[in-house]
ModelCIF file with pLDDT and N, C-alpha, C, O atoms, coordinates in Angstrom:
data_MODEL
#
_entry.id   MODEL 
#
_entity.id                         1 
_entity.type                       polymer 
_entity.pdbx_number_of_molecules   1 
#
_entity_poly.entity_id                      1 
_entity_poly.type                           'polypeptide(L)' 
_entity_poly.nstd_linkage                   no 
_entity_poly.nstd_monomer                   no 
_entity_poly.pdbx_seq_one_letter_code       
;(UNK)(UNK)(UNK)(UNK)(UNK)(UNK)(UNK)(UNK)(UNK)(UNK)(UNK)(UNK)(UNK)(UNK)(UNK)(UNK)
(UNK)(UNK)(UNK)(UNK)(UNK)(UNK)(UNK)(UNK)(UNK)(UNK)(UNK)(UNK)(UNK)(UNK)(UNK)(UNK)
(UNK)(UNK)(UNK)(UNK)(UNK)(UNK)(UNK)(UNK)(UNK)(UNK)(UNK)(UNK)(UNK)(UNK)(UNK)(UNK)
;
_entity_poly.pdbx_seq_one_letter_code_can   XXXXXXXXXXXXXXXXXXXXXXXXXXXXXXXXXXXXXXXXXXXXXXXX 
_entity_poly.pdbx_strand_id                 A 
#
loop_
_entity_poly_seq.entity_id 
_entity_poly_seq.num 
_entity_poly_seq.mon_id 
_entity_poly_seq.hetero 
1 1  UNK n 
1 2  UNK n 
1 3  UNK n 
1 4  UNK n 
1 5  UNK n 
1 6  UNK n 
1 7  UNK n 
1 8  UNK n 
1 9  UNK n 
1 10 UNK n 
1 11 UNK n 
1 12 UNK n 
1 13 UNK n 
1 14 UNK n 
1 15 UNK n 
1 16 UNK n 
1 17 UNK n 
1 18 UNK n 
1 19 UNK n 
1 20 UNK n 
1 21 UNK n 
1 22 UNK n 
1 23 UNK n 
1 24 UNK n 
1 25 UNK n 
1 26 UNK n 
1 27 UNK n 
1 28 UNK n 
1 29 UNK n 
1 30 UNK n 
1 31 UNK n 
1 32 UNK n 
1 33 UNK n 
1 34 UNK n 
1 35 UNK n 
1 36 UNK n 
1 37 UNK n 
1 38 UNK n 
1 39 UNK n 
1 40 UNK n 
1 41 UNK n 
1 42 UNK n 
1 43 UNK n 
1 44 UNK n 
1 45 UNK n 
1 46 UNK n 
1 47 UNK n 
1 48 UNK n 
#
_struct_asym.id          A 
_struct_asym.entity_id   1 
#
loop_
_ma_qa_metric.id 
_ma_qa_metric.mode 
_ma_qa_metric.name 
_ma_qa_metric.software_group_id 
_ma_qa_metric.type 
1 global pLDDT . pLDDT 
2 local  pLDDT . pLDDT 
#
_ma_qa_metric_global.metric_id      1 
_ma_qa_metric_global.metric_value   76.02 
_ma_qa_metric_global.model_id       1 
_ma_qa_metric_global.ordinal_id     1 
#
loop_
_ma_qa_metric_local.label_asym_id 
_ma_qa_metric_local.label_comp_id 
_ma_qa_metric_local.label_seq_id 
_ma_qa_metric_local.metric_id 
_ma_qa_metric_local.metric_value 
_ma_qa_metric_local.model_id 
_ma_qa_metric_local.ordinal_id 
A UNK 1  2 41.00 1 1  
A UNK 2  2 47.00 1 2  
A UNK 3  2 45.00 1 3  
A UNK 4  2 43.00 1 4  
A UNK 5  2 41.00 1 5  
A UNK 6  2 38.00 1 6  
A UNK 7  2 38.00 1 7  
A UNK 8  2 34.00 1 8  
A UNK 9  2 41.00 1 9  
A UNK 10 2 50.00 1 10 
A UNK 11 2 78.00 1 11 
A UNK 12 2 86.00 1 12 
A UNK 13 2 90.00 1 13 
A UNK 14 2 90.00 1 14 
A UNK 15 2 91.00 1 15 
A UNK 16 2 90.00 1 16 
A UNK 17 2 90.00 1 17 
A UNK 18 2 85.00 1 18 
A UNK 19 2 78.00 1 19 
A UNK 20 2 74.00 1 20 
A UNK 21 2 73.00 1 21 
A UNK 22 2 66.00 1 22 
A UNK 23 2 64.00 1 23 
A UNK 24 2 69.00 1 24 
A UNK 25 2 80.00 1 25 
A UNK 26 2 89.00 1 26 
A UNK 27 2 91.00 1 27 
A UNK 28 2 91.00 1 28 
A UNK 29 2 92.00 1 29 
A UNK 30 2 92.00 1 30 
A UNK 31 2 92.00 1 31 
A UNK 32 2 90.00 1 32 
A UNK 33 2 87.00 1 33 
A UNK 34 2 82.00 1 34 
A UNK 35 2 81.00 1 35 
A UNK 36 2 79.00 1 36 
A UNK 37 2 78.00 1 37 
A UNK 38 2 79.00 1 38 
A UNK 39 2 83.00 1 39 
A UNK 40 2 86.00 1 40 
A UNK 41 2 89.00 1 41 
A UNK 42 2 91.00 1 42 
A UNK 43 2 92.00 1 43 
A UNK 44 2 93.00 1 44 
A UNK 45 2 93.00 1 45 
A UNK 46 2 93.00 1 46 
A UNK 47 2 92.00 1 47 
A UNK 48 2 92.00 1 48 
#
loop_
_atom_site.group_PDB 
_atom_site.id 
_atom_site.type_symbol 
_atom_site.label_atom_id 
_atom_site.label_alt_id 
_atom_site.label_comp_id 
_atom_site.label_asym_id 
_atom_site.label_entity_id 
_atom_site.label_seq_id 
_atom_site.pdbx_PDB_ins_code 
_atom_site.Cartn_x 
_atom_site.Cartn_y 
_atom_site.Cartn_z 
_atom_site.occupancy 
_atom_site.B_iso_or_equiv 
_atom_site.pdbx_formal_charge 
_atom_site.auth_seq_id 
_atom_site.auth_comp_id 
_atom_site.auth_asym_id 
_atom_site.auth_atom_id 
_atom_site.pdbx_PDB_model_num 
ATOM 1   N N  . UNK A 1 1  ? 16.828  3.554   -43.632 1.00 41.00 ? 1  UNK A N  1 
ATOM 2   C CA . UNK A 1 1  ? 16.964  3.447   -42.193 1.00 41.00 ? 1  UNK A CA 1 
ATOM 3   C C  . UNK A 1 1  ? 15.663  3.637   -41.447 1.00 41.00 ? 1  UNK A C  1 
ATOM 4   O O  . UNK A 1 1  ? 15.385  3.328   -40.289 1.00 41.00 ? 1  UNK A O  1 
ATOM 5   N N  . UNK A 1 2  ? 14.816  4.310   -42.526 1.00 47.00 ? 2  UNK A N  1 
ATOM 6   C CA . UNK A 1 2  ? 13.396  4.060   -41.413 1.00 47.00 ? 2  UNK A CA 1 
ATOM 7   C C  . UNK A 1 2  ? 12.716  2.711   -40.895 1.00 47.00 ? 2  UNK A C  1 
ATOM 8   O O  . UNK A 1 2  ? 12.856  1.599   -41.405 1.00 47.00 ? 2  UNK A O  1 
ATOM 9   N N  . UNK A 1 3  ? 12.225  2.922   -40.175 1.00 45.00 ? 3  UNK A N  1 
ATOM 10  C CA . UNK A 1 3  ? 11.590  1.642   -39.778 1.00 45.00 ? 3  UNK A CA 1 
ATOM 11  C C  . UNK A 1 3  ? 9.927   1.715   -40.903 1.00 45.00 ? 3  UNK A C  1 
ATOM 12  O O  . UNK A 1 3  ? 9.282   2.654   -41.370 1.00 45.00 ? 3  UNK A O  1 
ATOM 13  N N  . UNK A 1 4  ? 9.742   -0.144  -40.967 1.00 43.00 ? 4  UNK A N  1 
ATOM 14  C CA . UNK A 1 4  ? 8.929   -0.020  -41.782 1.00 43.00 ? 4  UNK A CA 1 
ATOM 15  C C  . UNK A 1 4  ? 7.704   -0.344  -41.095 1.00 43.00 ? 4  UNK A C  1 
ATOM 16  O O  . UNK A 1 4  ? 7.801   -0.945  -40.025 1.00 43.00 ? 4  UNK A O  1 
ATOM 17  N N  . UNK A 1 5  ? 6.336   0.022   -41.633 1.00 41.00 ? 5  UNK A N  1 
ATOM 18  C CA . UNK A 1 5  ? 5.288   -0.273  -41.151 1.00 41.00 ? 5  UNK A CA 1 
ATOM 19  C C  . UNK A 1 5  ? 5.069   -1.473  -40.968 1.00 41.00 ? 5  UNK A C  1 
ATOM 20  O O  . UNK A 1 5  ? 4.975   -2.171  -41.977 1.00 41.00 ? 5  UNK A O  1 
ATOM 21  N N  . UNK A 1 6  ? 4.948   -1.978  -39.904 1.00 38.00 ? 6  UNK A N  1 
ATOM 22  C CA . UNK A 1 6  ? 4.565   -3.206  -39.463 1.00 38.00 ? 6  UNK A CA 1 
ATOM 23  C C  . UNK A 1 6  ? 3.261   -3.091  -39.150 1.00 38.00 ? 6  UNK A C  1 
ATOM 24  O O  . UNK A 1 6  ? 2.955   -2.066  -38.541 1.00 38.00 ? 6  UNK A O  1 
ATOM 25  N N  . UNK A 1 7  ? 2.013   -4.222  -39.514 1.00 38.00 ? 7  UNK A N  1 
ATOM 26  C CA . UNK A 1 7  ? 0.868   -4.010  -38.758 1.00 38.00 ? 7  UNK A CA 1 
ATOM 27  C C  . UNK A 1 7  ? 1.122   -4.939  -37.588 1.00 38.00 ? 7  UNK A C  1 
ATOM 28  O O  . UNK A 1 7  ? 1.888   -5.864  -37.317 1.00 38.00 ? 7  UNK A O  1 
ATOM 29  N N  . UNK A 1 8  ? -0.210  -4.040  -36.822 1.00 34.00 ? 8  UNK A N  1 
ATOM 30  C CA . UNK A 1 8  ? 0.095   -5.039  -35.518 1.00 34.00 ? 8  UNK A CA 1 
ATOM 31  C C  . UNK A 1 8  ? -0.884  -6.384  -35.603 1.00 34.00 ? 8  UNK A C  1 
ATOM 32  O O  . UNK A 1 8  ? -1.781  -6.604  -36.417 1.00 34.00 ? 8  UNK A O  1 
ATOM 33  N N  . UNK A 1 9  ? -0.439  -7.181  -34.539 1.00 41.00 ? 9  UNK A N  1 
ATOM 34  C CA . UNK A 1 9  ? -1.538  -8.210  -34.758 1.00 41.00 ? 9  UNK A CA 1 
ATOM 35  C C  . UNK A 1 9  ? -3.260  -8.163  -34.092 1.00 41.00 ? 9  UNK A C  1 
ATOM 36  O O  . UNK A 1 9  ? -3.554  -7.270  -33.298 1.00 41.00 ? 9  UNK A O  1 
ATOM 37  N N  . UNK A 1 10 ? -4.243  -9.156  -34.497 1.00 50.00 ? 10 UNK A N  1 
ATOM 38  C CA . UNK A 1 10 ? -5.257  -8.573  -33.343 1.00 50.00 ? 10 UNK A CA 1 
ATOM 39  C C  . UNK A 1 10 ? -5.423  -8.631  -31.637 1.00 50.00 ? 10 UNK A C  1 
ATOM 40  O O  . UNK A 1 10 ? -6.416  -8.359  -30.962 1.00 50.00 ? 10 UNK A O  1 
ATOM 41  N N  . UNK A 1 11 ? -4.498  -8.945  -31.341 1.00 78.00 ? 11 UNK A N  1 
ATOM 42  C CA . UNK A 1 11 ? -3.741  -9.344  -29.996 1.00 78.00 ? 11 UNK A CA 1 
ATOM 43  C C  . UNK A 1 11 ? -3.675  -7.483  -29.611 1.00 78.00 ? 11 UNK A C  1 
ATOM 44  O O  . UNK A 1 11 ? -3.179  -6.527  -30.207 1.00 78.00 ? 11 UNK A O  1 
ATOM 45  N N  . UNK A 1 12 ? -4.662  -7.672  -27.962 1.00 86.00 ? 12 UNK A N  1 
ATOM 46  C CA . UNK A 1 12 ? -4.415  -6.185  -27.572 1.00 86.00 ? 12 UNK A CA 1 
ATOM 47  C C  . UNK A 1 12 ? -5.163  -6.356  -25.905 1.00 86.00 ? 12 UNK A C  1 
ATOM 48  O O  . UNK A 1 12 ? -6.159  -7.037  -25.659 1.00 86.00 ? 12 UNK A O  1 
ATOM 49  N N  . UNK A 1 13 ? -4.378  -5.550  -24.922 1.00 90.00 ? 13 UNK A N  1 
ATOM 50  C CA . UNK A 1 13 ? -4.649  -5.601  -23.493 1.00 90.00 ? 13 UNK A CA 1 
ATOM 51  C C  . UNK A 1 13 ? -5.691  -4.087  -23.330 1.00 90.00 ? 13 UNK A C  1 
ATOM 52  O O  . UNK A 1 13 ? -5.582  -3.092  -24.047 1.00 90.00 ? 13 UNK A O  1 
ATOM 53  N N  . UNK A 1 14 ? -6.213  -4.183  -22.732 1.00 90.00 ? 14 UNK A N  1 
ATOM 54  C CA . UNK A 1 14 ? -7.252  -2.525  -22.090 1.00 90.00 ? 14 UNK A CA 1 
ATOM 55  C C  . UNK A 1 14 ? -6.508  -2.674  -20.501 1.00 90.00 ? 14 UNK A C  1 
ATOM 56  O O  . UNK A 1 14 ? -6.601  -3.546  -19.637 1.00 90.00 ? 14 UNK A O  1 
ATOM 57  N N  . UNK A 1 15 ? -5.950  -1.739  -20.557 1.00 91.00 ? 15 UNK A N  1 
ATOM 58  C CA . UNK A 1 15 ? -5.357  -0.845  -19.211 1.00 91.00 ? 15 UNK A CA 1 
ATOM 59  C C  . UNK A 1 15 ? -6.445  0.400   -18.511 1.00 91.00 ? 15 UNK A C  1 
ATOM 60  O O  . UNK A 1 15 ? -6.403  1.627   -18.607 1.00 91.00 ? 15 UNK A O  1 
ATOM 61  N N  . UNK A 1 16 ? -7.111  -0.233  -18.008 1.00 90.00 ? 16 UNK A N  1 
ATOM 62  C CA . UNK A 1 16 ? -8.215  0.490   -17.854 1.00 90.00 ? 16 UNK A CA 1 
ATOM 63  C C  . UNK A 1 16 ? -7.942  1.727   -16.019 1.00 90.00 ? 16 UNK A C  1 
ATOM 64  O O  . UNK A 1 16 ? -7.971  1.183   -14.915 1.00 90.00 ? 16 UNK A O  1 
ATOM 65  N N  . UNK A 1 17 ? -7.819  2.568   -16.102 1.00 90.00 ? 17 UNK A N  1 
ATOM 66  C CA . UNK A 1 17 ? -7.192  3.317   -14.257 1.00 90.00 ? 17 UNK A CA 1 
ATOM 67  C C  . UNK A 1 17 ? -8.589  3.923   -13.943 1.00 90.00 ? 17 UNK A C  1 
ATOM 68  O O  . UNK A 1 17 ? -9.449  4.407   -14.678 1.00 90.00 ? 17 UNK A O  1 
ATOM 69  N N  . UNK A 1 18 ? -8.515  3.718   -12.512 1.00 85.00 ? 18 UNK A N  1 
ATOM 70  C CA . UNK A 1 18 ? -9.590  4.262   -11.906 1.00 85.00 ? 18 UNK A CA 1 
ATOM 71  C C  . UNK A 1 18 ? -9.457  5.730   -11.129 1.00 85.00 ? 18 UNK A C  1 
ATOM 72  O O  . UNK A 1 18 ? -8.878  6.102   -10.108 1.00 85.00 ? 18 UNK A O  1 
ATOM 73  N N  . UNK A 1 19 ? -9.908  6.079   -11.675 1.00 78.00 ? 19 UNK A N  1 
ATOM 74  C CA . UNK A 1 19 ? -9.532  7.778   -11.118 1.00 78.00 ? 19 UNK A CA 1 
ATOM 75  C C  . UNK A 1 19 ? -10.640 8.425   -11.243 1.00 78.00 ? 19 UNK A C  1 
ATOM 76  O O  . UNK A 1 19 ? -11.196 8.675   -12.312 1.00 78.00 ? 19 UNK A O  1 
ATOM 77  N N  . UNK A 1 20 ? -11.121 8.812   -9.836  1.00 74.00 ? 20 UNK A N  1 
ATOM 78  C CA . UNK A 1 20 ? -10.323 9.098   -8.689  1.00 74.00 ? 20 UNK A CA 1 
ATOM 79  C C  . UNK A 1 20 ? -10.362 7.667   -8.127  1.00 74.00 ? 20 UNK A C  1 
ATOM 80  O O  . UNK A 1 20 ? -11.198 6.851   -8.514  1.00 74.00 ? 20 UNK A O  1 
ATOM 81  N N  . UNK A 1 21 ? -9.437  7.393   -7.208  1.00 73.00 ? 21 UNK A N  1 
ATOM 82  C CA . UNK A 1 21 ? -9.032  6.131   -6.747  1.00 73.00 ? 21 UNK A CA 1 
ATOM 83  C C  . UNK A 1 21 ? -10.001 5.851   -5.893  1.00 73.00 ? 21 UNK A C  1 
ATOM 84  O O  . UNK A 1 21 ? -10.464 6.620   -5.052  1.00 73.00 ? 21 UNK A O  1 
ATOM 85  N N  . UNK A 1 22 ? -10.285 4.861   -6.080  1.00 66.00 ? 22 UNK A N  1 
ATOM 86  C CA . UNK A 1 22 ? -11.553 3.704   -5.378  1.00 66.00 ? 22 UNK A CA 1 
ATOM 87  C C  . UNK A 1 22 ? -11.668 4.497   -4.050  1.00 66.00 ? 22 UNK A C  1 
ATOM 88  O O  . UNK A 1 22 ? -12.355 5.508   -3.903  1.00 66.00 ? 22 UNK A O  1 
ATOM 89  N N  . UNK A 1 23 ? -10.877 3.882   -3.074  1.00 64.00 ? 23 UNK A N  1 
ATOM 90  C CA . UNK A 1 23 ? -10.763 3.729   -1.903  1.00 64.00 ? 23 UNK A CA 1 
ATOM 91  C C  . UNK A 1 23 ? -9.983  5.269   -1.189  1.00 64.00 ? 23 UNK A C  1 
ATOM 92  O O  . UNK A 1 23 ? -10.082 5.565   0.001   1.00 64.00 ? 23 UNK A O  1 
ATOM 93  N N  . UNK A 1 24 ? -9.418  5.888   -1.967  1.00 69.00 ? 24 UNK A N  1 
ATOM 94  C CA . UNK A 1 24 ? -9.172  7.147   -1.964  1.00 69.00 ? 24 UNK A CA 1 
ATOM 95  C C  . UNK A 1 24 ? -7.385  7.516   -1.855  1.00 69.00 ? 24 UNK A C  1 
ATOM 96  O O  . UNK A 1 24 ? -6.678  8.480   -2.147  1.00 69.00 ? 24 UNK A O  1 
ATOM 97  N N  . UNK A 1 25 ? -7.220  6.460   -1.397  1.00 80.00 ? 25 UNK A N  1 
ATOM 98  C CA . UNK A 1 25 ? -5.488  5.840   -1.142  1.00 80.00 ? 25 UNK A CA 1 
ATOM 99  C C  . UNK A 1 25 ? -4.621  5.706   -2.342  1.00 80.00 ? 25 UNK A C  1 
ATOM 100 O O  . UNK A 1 25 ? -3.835  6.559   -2.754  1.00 80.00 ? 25 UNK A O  1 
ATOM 101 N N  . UNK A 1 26 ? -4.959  4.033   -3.076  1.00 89.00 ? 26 UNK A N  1 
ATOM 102 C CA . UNK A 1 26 ? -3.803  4.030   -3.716  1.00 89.00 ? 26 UNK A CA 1 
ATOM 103 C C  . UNK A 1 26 ? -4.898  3.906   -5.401  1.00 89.00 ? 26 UNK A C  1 
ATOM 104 O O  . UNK A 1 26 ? -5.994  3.356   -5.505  1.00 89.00 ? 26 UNK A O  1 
ATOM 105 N N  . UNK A 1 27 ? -4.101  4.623   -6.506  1.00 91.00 ? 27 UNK A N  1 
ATOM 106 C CA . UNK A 1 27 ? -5.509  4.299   -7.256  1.00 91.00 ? 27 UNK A CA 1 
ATOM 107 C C  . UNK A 1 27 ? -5.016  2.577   -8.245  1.00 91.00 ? 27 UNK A C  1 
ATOM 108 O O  . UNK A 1 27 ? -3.942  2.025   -8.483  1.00 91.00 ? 27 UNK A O  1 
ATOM 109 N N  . UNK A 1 28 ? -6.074  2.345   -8.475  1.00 91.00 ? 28 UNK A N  1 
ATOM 110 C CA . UNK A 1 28 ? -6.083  1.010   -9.276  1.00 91.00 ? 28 UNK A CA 1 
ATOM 111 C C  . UNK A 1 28 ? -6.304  0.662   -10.625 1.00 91.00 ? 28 UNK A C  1 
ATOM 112 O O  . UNK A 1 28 ? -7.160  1.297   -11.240 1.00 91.00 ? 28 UNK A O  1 
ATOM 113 N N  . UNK A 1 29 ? -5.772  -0.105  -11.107 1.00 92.00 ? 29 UNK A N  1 
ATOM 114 C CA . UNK A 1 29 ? -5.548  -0.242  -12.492 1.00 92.00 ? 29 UNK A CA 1 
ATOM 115 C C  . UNK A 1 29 ? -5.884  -1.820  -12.907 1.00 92.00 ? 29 UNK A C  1 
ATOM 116 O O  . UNK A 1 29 ? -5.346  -2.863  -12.535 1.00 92.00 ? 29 UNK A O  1 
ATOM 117 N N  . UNK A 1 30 ? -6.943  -1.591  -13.786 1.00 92.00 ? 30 UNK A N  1 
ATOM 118 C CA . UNK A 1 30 ? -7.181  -3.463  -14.194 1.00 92.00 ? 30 UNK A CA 1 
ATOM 119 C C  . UNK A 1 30 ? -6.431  -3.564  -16.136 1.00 92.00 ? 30 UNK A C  1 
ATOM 120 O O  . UNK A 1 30 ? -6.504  -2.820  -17.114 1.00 92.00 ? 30 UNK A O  1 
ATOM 121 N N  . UNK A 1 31 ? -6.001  -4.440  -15.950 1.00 92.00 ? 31 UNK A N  1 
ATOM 122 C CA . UNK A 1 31 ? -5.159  -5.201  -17.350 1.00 92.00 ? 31 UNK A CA 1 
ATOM 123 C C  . UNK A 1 31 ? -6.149  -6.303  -17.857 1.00 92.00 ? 31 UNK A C  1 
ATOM 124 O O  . UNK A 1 31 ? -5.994  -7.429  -17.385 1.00 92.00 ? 31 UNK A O  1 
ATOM 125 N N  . UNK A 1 32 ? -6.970  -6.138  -18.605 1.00 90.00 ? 32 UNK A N  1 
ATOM 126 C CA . UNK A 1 32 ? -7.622  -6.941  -19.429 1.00 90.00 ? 32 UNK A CA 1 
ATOM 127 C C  . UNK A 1 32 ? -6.587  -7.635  -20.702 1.00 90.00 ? 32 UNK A C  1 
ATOM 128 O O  . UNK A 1 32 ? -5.870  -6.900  -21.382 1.00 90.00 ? 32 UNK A O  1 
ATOM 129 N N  . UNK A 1 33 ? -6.632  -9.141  -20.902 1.00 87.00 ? 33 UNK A N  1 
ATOM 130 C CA . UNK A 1 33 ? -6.034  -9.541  -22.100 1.00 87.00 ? 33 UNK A CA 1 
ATOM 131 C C  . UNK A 1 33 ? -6.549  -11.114 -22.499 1.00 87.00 ? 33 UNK A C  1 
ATOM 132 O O  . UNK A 1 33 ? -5.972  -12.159 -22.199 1.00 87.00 ? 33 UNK A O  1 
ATOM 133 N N  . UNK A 1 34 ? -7.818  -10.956 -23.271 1.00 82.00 ? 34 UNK A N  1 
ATOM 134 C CA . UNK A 1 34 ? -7.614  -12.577 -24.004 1.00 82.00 ? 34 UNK A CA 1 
ATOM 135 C C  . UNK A 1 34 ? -6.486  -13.545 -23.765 1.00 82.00 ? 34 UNK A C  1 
ATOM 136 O O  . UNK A 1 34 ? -6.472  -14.466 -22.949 1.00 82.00 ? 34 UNK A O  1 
ATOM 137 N N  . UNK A 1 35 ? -5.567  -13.195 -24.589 1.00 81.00 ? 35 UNK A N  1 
ATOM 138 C CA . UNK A 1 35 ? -4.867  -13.880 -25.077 1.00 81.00 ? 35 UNK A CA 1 
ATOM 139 C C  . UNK A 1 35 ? -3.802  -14.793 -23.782 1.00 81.00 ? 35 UNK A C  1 
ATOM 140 O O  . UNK A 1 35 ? -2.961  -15.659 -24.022 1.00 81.00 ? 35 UNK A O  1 
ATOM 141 N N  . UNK A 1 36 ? -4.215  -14.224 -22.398 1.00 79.00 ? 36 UNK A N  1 
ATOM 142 C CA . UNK A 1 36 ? -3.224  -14.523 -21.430 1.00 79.00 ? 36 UNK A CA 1 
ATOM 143 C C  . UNK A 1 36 ? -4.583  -15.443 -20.461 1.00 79.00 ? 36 UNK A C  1 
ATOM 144 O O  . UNK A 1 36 ? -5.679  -15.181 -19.965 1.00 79.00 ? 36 UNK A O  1 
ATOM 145 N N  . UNK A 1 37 ? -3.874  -16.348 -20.572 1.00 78.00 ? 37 UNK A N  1 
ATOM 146 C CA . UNK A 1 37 ? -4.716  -17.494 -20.281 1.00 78.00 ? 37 UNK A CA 1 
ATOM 147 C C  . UNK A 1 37 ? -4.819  -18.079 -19.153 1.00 78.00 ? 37 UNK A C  1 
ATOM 148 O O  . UNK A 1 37 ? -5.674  -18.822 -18.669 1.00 78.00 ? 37 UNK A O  1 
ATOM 149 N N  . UNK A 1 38 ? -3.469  -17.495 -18.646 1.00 79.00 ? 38 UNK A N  1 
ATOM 150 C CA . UNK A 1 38 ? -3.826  -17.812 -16.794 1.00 79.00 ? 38 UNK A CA 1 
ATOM 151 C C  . UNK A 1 38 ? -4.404  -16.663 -16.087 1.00 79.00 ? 38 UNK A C  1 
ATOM 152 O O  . UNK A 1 38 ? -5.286  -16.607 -15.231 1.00 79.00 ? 38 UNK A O  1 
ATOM 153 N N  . UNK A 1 39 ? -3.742  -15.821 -16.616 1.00 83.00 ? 39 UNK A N  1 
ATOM 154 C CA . UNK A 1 39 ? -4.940  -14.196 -15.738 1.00 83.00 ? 39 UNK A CA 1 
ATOM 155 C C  . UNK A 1 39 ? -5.296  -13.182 -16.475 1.00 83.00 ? 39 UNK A C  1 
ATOM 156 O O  . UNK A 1 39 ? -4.771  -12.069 -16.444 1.00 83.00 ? 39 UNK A O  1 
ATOM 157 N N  . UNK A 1 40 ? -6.116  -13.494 -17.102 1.00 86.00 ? 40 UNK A N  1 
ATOM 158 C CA . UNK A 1 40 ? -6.750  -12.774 -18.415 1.00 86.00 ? 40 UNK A CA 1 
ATOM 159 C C  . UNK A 1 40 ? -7.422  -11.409 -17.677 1.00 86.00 ? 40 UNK A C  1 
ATOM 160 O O  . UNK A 1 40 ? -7.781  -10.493 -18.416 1.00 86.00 ? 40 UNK A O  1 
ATOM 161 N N  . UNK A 1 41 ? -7.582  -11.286 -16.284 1.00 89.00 ? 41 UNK A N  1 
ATOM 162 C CA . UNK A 1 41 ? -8.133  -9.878  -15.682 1.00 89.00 ? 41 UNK A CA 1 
ATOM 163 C C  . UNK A 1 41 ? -6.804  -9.432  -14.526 1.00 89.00 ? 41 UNK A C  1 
ATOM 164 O O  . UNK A 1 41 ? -6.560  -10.238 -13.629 1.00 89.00 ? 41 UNK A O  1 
ATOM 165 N N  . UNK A 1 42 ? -6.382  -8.755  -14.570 1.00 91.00 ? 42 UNK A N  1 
ATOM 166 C CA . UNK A 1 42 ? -5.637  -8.432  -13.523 1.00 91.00 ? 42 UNK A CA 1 
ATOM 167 C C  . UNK A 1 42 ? -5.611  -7.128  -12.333 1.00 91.00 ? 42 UNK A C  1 
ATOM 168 O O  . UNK A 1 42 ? -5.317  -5.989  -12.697 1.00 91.00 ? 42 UNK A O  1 
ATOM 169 N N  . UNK A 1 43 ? -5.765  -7.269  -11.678 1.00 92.00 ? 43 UNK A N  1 
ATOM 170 C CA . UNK A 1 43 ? -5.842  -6.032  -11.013 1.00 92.00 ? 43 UNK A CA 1 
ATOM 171 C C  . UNK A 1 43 ? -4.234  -5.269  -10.213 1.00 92.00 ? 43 UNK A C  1 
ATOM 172 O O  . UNK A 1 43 ? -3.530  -5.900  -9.424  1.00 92.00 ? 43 UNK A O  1 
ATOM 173 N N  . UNK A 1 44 ? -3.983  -3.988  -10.616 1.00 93.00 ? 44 UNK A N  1 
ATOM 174 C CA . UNK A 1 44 ? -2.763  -3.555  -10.004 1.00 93.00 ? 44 UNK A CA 1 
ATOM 175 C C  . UNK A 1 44 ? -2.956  -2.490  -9.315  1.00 93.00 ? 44 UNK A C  1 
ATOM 176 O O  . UNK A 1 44 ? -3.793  -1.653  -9.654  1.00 93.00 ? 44 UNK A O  1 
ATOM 177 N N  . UNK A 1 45 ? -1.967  -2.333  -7.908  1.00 93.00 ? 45 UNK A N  1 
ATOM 178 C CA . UNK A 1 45 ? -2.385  -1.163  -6.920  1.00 93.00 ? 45 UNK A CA 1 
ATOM 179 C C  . UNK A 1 45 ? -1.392  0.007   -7.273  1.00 93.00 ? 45 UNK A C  1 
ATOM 180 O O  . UNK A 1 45 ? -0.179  -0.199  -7.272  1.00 93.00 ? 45 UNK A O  1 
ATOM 181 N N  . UNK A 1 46 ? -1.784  0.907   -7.494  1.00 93.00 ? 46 UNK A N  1 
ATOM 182 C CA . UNK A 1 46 ? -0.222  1.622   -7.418  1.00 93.00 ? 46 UNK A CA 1 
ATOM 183 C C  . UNK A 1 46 ? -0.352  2.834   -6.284  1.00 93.00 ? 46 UNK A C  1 
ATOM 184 O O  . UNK A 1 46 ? -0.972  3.882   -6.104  1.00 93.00 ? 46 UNK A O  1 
ATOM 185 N N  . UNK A 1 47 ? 0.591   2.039   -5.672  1.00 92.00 ? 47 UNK A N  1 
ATOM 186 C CA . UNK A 1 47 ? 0.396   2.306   -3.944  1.00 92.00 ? 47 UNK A CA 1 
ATOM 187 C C  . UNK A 1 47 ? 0.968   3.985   -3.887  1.00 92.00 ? 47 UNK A C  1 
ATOM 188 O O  . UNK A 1 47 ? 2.074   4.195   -4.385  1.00 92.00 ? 47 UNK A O  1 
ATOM 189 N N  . UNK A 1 48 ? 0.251   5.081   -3.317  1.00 92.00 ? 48 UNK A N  1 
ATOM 190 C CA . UNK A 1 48 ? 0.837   6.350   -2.883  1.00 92.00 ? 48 UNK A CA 1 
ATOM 191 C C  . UNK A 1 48 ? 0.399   7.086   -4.138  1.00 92.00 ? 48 UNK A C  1 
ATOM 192 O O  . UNK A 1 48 ? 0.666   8.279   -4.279  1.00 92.00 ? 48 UNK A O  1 
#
């Protein structure tokens, strides 16, 4: 019933947070990923 080791593939995102928050408000978070081909950089606010 255990689960078995799976390797992973070389497929991998960097979640990179900015702290202390930029602007001092909301802090921000960029999603780096090769493999995503329409927005391979992303930037997210996470508001409050």
């Amino acid at each position: 019933g255990d689960a078995k080791p799976r390797l992973p593939t070389l497929e991998e995102a960097v979640v990179a947070f900015c702290v202390p928050p930029l602007d001092g408000r909301d802090l921000l978070v960029f999603v780096a990923c090769a493999d995503d081909v329409a927005q391979p950089v992303r930037l997210v606010r996470l508001t409050g």
